[in-house]
C-alpha atoms as a PDB file:
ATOM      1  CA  UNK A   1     241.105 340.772 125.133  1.00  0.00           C
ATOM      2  CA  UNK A   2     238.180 340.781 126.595  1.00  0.00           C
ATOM      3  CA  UNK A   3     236.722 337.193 127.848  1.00  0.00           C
ATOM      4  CA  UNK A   4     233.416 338.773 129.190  1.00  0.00           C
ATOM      5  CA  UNK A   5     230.436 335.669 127.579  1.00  0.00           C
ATOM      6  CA  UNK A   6     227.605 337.166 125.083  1.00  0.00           C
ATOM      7  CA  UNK A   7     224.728 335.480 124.307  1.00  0.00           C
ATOM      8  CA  UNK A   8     224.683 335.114 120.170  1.00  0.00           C
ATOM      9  CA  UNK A   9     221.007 335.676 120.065  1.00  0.00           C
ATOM     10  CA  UNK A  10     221.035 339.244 121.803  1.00  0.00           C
ATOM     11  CA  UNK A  11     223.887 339.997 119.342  1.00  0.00           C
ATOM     12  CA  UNK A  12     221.342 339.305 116.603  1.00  0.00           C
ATOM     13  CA  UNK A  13     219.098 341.213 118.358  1.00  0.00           C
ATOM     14  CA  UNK A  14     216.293 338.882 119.308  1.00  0.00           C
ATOM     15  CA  UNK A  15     215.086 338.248 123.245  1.00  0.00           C
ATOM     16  CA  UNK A  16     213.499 335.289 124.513  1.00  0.00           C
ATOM     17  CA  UNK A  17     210.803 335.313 127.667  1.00  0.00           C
ATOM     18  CA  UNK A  18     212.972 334.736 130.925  1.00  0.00           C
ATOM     19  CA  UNK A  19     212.383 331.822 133.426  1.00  0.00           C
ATOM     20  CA  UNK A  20     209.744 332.519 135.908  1.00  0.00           C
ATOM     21  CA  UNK A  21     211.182 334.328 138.897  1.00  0.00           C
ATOM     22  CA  UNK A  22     210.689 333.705 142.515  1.00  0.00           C
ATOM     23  CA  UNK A  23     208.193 336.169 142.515  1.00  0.00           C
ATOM     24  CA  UNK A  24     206.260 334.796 139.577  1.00  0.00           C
ATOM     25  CA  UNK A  25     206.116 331.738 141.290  1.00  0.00           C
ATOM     26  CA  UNK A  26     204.700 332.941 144.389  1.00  0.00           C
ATOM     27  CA  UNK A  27     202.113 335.103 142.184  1.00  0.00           C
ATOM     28  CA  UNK A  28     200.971 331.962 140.291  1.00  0.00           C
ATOM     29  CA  UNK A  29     201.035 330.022 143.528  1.00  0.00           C
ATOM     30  CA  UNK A  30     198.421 332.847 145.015  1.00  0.00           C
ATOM     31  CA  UNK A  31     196.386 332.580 142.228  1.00  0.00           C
ATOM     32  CA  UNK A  32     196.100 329.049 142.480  1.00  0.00           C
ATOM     33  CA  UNK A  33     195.253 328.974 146.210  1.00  0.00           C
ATOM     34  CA  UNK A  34     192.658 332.052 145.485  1.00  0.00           C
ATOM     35  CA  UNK A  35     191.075 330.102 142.763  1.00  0.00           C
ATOM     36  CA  UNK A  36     191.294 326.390 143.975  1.00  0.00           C
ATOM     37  CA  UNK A  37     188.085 325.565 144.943  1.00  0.00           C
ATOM     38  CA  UNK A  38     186.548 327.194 141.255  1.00  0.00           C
ATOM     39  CA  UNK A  39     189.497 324.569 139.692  1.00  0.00           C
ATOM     40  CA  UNK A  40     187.713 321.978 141.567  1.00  0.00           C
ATOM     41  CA  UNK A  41     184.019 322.729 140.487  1.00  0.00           C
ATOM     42  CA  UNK A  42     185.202 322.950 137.130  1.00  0.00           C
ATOM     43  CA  UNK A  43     187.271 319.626 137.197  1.00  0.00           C
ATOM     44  CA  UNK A  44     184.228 317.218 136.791  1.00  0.00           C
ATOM     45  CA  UNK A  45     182.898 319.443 133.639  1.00  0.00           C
ATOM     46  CA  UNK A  46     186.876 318.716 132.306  1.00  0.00           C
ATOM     47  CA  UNK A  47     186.728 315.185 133.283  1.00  0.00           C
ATOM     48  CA  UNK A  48     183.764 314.582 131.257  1.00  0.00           C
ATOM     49  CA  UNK A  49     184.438 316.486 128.323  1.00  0.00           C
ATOM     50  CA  UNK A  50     187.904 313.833 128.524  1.00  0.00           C
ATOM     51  CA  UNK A  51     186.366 310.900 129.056  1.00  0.00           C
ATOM     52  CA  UNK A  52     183.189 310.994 126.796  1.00  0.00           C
ATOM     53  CA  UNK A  53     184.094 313.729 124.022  1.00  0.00           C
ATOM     54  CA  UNK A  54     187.569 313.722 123.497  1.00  0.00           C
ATOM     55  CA  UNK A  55     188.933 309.653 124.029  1.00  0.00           C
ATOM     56  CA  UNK A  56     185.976 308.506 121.342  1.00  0.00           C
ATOM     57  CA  UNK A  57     187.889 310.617 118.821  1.00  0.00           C
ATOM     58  CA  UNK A  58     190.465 308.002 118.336  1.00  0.00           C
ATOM     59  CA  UNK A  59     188.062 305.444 117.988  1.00  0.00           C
ATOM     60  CA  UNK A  60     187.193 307.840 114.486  1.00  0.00           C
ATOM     61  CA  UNK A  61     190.071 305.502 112.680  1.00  0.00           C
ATOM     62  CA  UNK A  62     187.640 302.820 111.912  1.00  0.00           C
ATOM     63  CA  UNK A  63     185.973 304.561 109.383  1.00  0.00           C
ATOM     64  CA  UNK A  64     189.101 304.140 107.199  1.00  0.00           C
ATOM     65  CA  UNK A  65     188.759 300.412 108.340  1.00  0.00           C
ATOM     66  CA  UNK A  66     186.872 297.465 107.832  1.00  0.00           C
ATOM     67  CA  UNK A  67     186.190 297.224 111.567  1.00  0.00           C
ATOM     68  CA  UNK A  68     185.961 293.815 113.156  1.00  0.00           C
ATOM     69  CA  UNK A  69     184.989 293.483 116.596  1.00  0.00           C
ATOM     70  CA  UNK A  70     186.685 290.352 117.012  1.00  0.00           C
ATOM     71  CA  UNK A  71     189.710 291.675 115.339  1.00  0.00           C
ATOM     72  CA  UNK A  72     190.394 294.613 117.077  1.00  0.00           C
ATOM     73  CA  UNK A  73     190.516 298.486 115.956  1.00  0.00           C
ATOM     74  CA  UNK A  74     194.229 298.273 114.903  1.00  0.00           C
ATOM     75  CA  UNK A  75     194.102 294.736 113.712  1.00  0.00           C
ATOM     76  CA  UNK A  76     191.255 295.226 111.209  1.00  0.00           C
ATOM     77  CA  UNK A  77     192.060 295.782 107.859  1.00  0.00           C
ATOM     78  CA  UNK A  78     192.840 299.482 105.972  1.00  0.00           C
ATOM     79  CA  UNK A  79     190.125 300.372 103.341  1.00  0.00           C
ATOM     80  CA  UNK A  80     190.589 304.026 102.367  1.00  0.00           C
ATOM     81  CA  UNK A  81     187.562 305.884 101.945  1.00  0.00           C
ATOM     82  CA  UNK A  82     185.553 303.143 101.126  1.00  0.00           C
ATOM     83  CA  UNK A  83     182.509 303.530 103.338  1.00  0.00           C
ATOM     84  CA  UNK A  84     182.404 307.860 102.693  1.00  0.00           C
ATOM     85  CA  UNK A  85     181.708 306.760  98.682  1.00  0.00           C
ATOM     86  CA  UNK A  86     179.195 304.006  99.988  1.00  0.00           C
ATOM     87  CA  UNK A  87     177.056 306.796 101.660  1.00  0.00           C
ATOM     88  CA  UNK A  88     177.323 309.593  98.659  1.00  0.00           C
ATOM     89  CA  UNK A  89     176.383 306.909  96.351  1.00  0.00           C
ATOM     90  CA  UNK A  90     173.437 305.789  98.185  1.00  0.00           C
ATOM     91  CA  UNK A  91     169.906 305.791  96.508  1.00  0.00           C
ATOM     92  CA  UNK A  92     168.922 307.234  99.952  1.00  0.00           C
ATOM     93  CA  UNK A  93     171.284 310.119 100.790  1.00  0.00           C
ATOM     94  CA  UNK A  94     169.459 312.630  99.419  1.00  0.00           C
ATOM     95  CA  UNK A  95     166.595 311.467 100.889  1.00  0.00           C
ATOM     96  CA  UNK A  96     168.219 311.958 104.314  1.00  0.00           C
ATOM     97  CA  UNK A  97     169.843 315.033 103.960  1.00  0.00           C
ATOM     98  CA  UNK A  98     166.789 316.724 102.565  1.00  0.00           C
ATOM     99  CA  UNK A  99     164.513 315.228 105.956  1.00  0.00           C
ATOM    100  CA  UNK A 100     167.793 316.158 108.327  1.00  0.00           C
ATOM    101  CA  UNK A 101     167.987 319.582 106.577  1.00  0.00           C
ATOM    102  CA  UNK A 102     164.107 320.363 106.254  1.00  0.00           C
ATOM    103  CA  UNK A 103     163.699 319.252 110.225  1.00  0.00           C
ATOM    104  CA  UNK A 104     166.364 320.924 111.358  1.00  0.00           C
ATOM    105  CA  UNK A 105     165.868 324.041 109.219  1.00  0.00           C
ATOM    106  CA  UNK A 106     161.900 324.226 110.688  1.00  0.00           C
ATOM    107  CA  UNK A 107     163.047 323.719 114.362  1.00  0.00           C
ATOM    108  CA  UNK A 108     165.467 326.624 113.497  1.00  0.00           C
ATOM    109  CA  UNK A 109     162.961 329.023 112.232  1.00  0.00           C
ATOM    110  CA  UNK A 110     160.052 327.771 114.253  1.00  0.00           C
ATOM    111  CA  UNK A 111     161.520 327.215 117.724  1.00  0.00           C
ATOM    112  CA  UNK A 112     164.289 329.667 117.673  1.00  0.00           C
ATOM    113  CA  UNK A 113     162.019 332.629 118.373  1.00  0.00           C
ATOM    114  CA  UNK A 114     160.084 331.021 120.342  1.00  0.00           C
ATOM    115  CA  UNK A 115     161.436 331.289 123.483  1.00  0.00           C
ATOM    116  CA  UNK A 116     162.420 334.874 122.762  1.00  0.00           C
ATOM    117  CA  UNK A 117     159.086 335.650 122.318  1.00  0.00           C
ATOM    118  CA  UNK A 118     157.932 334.621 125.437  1.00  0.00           C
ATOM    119  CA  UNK A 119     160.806 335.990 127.359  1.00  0.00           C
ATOM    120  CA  UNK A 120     159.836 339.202 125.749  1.00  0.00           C
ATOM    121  CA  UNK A 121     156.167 338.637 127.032  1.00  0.00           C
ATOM    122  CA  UNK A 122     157.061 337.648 130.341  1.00  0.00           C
ATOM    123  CA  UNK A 123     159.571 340.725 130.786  1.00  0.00           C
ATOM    124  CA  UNK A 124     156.300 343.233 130.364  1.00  0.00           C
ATOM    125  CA  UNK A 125     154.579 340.854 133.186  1.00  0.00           C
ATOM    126  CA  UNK A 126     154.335 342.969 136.017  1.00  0.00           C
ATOM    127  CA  UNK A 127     152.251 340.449 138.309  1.00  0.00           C
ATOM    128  CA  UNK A 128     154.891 338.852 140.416  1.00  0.00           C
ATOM    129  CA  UNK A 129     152.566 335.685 140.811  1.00  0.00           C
ATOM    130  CA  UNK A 130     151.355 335.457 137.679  1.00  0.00           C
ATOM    131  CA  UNK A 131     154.974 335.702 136.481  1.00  0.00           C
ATOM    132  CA  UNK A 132     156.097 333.212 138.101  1.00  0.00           C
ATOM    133  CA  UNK A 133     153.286 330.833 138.065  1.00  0.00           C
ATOM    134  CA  UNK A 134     153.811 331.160 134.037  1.00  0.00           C
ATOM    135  CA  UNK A 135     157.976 330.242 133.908  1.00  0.00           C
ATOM    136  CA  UNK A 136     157.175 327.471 136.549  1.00  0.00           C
ATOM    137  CA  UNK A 137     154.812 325.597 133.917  1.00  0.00           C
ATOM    138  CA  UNK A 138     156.841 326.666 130.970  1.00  0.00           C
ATOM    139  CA  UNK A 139     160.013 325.175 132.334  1.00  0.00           C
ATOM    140  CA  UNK A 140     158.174 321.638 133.688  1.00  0.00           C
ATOM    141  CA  UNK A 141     158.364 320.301 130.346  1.00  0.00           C
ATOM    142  CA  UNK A 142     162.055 320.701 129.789  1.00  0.00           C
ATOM    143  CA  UNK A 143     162.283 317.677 132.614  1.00  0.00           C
ATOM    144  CA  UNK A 144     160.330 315.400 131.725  1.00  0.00           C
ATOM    145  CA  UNK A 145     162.193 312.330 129.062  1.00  0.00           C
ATOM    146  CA  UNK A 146     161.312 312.370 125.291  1.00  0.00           C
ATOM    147  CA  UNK A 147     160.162 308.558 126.072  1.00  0.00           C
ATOM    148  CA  UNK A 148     157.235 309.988 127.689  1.00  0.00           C
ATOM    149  CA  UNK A 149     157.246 313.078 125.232  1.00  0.00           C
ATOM    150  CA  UNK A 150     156.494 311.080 122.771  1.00  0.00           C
ATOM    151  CA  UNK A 151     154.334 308.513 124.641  1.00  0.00           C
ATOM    152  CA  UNK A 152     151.755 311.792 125.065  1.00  0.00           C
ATOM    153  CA  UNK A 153     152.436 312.708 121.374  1.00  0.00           C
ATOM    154  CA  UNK A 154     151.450 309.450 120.045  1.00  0.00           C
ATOM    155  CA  UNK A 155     148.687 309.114 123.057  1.00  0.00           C
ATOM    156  CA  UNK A 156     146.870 312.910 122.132  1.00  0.00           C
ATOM    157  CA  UNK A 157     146.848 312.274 118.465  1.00  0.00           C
ATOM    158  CA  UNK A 158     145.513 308.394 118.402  1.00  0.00           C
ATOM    159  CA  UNK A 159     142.928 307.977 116.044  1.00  0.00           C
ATOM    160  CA  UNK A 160     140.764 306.142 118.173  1.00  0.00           C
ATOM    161  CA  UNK A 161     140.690 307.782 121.431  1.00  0.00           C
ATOM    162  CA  UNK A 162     143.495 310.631 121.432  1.00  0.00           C
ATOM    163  CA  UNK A 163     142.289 313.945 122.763  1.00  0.00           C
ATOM    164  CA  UNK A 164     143.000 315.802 119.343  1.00  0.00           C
ATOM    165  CA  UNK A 165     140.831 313.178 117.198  1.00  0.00           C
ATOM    166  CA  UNK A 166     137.696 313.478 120.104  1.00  0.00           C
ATOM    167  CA  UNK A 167     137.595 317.250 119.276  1.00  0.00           C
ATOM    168  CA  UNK A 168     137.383 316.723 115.834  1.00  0.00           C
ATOM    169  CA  UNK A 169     134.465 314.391 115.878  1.00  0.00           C
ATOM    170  CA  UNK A 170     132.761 316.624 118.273  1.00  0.00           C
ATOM    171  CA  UNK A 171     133.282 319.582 115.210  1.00  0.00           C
ATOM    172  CA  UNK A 172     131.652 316.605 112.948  1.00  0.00           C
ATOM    173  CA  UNK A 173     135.074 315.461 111.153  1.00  0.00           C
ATOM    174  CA  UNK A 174     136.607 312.332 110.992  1.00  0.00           C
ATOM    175  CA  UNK A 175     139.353 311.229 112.872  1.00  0.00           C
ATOM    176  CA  UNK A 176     142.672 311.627 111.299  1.00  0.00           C
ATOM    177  CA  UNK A 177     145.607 309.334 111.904  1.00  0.00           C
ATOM    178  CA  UNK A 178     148.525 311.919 112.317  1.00  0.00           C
ATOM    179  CA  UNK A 179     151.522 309.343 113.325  1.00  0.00           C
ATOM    180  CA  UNK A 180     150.392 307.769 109.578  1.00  0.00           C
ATOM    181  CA  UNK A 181     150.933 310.908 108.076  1.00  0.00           C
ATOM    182  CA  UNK A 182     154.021 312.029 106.368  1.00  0.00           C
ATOM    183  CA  UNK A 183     153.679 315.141 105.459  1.00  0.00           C
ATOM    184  CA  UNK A 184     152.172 315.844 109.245  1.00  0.00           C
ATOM    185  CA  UNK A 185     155.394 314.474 110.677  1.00  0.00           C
ATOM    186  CA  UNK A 186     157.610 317.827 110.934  1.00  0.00           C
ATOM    187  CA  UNK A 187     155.168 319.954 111.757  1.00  0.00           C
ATOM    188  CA  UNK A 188     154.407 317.268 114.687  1.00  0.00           C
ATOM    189  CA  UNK A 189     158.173 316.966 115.809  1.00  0.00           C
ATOM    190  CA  UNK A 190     158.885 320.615 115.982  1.00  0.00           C
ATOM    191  CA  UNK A 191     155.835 321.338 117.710  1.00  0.00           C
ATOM    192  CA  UNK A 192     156.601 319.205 120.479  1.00  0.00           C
ATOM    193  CA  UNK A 193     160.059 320.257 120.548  1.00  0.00           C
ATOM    194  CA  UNK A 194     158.852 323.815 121.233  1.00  0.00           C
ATOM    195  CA  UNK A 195     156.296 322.932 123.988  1.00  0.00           C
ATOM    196  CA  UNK A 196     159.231 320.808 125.901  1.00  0.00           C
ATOM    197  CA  UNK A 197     161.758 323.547 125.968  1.00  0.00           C
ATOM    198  CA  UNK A 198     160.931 326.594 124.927  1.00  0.00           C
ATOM    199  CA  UNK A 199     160.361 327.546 129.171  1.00  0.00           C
ATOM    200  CA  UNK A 200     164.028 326.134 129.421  1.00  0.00           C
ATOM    201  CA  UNK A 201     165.340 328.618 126.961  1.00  0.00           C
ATOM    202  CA  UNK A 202     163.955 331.633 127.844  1.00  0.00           C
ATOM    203  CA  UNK A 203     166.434 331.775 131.060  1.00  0.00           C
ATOM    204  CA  UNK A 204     168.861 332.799 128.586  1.00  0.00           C
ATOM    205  CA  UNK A 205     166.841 335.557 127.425  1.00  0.00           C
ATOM    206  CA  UNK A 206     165.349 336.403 130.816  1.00  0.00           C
ATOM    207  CA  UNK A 207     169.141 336.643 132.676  1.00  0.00           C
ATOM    208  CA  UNK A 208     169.935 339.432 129.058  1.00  0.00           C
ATOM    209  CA  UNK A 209     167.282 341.571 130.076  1.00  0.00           C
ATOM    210  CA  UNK A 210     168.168 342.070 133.549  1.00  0.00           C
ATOM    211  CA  UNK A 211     171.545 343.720 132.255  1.00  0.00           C
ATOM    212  CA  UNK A 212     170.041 346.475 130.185  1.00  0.00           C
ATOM    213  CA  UNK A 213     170.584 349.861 131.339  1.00  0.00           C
ATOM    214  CA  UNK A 214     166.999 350.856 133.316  1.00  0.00           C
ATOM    215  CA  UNK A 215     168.708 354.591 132.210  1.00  0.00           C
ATOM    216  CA  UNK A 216     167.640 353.105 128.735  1.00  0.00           C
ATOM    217  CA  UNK A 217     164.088 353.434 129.346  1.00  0.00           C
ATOM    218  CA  UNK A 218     163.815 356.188 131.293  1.00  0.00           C
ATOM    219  CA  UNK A 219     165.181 358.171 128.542  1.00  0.00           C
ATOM    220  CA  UNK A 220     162.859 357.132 126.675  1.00  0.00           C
ATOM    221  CA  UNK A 221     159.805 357.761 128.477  1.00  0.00           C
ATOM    222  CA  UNK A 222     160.951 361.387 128.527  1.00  0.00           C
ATOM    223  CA  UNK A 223     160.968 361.358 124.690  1.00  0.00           C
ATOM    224  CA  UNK A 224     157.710 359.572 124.788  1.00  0.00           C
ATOM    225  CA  UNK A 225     158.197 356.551 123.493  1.00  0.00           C
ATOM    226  CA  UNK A 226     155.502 353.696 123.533  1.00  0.00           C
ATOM    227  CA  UNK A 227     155.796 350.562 124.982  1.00  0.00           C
ATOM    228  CA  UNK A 228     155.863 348.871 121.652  1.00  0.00           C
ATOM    229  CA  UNK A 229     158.820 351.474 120.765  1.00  0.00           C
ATOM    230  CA  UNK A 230     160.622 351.050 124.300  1.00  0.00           C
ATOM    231  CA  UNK A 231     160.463 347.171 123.167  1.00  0.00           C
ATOM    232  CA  UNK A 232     161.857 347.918 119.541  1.00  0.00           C
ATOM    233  CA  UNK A 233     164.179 350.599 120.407  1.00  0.00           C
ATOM    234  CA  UNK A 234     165.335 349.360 124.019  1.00  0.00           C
ATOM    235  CA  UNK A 235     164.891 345.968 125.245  1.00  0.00           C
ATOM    236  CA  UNK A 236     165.252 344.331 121.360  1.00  0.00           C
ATOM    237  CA  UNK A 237     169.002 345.637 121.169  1.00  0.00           C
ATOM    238  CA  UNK A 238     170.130 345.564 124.461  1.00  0.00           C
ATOM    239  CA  UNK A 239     169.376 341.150 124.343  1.00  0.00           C
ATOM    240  CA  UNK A 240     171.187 341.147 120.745  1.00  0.00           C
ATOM    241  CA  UNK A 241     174.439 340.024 121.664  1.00  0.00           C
ATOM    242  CA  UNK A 242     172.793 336.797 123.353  1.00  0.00           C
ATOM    243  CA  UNK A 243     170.481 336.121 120.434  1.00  0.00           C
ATOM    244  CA  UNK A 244     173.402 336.425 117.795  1.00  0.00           C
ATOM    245  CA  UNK A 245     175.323 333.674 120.195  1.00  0.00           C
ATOM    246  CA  UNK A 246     172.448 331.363 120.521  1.00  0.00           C
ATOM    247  CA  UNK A 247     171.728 331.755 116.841  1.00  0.00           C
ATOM    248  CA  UNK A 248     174.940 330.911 115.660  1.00  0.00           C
ATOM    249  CA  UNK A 249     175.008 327.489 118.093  1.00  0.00           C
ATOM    250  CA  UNK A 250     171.475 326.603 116.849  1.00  0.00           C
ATOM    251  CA  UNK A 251     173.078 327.023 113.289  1.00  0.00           C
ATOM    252  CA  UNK A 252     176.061 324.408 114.102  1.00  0.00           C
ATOM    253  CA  UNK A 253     172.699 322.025 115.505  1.00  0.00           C
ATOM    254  CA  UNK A 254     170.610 322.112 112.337  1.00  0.00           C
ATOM    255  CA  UNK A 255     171.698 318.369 111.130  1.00  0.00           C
ATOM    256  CA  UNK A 256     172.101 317.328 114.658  1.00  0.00           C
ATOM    257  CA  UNK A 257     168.539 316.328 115.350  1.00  0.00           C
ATOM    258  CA  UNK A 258     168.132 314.418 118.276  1.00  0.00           C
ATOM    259  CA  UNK A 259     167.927 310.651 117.965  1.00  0.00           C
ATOM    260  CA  UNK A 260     165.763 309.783 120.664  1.00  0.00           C
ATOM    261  CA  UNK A 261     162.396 311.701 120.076  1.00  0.00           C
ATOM    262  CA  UNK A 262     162.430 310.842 116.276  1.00  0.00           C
ATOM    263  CA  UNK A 263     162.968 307.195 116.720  1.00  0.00           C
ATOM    264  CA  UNK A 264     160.765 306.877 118.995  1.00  0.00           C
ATOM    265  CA  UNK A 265     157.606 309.273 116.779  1.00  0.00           C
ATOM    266  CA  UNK A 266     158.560 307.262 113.611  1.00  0.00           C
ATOM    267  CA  UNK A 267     157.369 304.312 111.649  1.00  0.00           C
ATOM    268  CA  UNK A 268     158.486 302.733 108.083  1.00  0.00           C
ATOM    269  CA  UNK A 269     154.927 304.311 106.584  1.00  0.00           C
ATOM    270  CA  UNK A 270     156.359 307.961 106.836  1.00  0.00           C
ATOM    271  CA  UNK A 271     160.416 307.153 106.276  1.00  0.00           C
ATOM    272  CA  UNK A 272     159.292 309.013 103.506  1.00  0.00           C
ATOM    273  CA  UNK A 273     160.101 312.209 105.262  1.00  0.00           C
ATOM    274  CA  UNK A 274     160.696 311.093 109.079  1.00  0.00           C
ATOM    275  CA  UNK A 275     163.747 309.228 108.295  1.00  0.00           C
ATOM    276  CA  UNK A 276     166.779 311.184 109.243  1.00  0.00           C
ATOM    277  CA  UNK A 277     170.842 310.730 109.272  1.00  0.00           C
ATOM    278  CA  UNK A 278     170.654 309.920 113.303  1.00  0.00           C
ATOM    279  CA  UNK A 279     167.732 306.761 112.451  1.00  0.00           C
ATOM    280  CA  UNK A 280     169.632 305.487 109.463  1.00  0.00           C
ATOM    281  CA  UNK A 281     172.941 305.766 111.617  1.00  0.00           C
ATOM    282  CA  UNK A 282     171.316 303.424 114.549  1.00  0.00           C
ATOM    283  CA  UNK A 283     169.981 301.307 111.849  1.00  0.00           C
ATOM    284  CA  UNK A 284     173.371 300.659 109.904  1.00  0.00           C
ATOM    285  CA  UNK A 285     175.527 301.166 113.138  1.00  0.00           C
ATOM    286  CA  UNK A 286     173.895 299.023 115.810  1.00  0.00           C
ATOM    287  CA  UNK A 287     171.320 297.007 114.104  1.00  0.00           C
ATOM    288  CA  UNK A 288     172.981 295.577 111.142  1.00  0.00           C
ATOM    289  CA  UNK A 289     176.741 295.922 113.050  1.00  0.00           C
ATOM    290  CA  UNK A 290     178.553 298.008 110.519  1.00  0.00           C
ATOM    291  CA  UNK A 291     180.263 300.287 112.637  1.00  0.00           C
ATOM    292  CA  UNK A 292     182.488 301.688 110.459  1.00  0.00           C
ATOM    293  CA  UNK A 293     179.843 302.739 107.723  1.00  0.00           C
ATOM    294  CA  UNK A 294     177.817 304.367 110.160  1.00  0.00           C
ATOM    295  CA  UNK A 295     180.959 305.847 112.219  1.00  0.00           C
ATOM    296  CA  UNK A 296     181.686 307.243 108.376  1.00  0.00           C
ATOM    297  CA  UNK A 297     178.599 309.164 108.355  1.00  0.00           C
ATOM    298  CA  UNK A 298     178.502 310.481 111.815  1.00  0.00           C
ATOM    299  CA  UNK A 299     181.879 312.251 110.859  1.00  0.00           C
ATOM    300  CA  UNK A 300     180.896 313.631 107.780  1.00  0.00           C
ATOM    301  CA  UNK A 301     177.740 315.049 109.671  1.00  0.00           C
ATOM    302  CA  UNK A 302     180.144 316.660 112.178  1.00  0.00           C
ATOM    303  CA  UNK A 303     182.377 318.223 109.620  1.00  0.00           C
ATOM    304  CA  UNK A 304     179.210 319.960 108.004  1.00  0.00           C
ATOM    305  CA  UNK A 305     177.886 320.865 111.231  1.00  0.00           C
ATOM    306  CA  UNK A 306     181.356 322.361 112.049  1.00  0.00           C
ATOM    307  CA  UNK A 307     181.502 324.713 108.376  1.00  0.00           C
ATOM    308  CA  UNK A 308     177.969 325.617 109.087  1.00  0.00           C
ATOM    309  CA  UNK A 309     178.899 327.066 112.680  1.00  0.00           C
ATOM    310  CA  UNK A 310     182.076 328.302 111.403  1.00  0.00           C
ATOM    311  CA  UNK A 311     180.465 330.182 108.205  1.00  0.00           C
ATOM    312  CA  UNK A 312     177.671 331.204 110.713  1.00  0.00           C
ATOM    313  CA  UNK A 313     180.388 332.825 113.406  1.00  0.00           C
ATOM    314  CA  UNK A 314     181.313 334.409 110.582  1.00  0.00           C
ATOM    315  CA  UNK A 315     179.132 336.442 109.079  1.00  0.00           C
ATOM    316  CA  UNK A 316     178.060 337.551 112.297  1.00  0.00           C
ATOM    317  CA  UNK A 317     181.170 338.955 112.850  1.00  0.00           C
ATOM    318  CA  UNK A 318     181.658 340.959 109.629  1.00  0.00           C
ATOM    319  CA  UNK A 319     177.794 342.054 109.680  1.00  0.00           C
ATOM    320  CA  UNK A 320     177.092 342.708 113.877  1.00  0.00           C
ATOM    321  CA  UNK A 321     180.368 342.496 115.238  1.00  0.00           C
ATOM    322  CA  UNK A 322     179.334 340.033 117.350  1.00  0.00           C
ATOM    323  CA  UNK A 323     180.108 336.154 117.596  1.00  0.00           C
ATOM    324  CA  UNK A 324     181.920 333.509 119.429  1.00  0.00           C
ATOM    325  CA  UNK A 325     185.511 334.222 118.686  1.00  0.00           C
END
């Protein structure tokens, strides 16, 4: 009889991964010592993402609660889905959507190119100087604080002594009161929001170009290609992959307008269309206290943010076989 032990599963025919060897362990160890000090560089990017990204998530239960501050998170008292039907059946959340949308939307289609454009300008630069004297100004902007942004926003278009209102009285007009406006508001936001950053977002464009093939063009100065078809042909393509990326994270942004800048351009005479999901949430949230209506409507924002990137990474995959996973 033979006493010799089987393992049942490799009788059934099925294997399961092995412990890590000696030698795996001194491979992994190697690794580790190889790659410690990138591990460390990277720790306070993890450490962050932790603290102020992932931890607030379980904080998200209060939107299925009456929160009370005084109660406690897990002390205040269950109430469904009570605060998601508040918000659909607001008079007003159309109204917010459709400015969130519409803003978002124009800073998508406005500013995306932007900073492609100029990329693509300042690629055909060949003065060194000039070059640089150009993506030194551009990027200036980028580092200075929407407070002050908008300080010089509100300060150029004053009706009494802004710069933009002196030129039209010197062409005989009469001053115009922009902030006042609200069908100027959009057109006012997004243009600032392309002055501030579009320098900043060019490095993206500027660090693709250096990676296309020089062979590229060289070919096609043999088969006598313009510049104009070098660009088209050439430089165009060879950036692609990093425009489909960017694209499809602007996408996932549209309703995420930024807070700050809009708050601080806005007034109750043009709610009308300046009002947005971020203003309303600081209102309801921090203002009035209800931090479970507004926490309601922050999530619901973030789950249509998440289908639009999602739908977004998707397309781009089936059409151009590029995307982000």
């Amino acid at each position: 009889m033979d006493h010799t032990k089987t393992n049942p599963a490799e009788e059934l025919g099925l294997s399961f991964p092995r412990k890590p060897t000696a030698a795996r362990r001194r491979a992994a160890f190697k690794l580790w010592n190889r790659s410690k000090y990138l591990w460390l560089l990277l720790l306070p990017c993890l450490i962050y993402y932790a603290v102020f990204r992932y931890a607030p998530m379980f904080g998200l239960v209060i939107t299925f609660k009456d929160y009370n501050v005084f109660k406690g998170i897990w002390a205040s008292n269950w109430v469904g889905f009570k605060y998601y039907r508040m918000f659909f059946e607001n008079p007003d959340f159309f109204i917010l959507i459709r400015n969130t949308f519409l803003l978002g939307l124009y800073k998508l289609v406005f500013g995306f190119p932007a900073p492609i454009m100029l990329a693509l300008m300042l690629n055909e630069v060949r003065n060194a100087v000039f070059k640089k004297f150009v993506q030194t100004v551009s990027y200036l902007p980028h580092f200075i604080s929407n407070v002050i942004v908008a300080s010089m926003v509100i300060m150029f278009l004053s009706p009494t002594g802004g710069l933009v209102n002196h030129l039209i009285e010197l062409l005989g007009f009469a001053p115009v009161n922009f902030m006042m406006e609200p069908g100027m508001f959009r057109a006012i936001y997004v243009l600032s929001e392309i002055w501030q950053h579009i320098g900043w977002e060019t490095i993206i464009y500027l660090a693709a170009l250096t990676a296309v093939d020089p062979t590229l063009y060289e070919a096609a100065d043999i088969d006598g290609a313009t510049r104009w078809r070098k660009l088209w042909h050439v430089t165009i393509p060879g950036i692609m992959p990093a425009i489909v990326i960017v694209f499809i994270l602007n996408i996932g942004k549209v309703l995420e307008i930024g807070f700050e800048k809009v708050f601080l351009m806005y007034n109750p005479a043009i709610y009308e269309t300046a009002d947005i999901i971020s203003t309303y949430v600081y209102r309801i949230g921090l203002v009035q206290g209800n931090f479970s209506y507004a926490s309601a409507i922050d999530l619901f924002m973030g789950i249509i943010s998440l289908i639009f990137i999602y739908s977004a990474n998707w397309i781009s995959r089936k059409v151009g076989e590029t995307s982000l996973w």
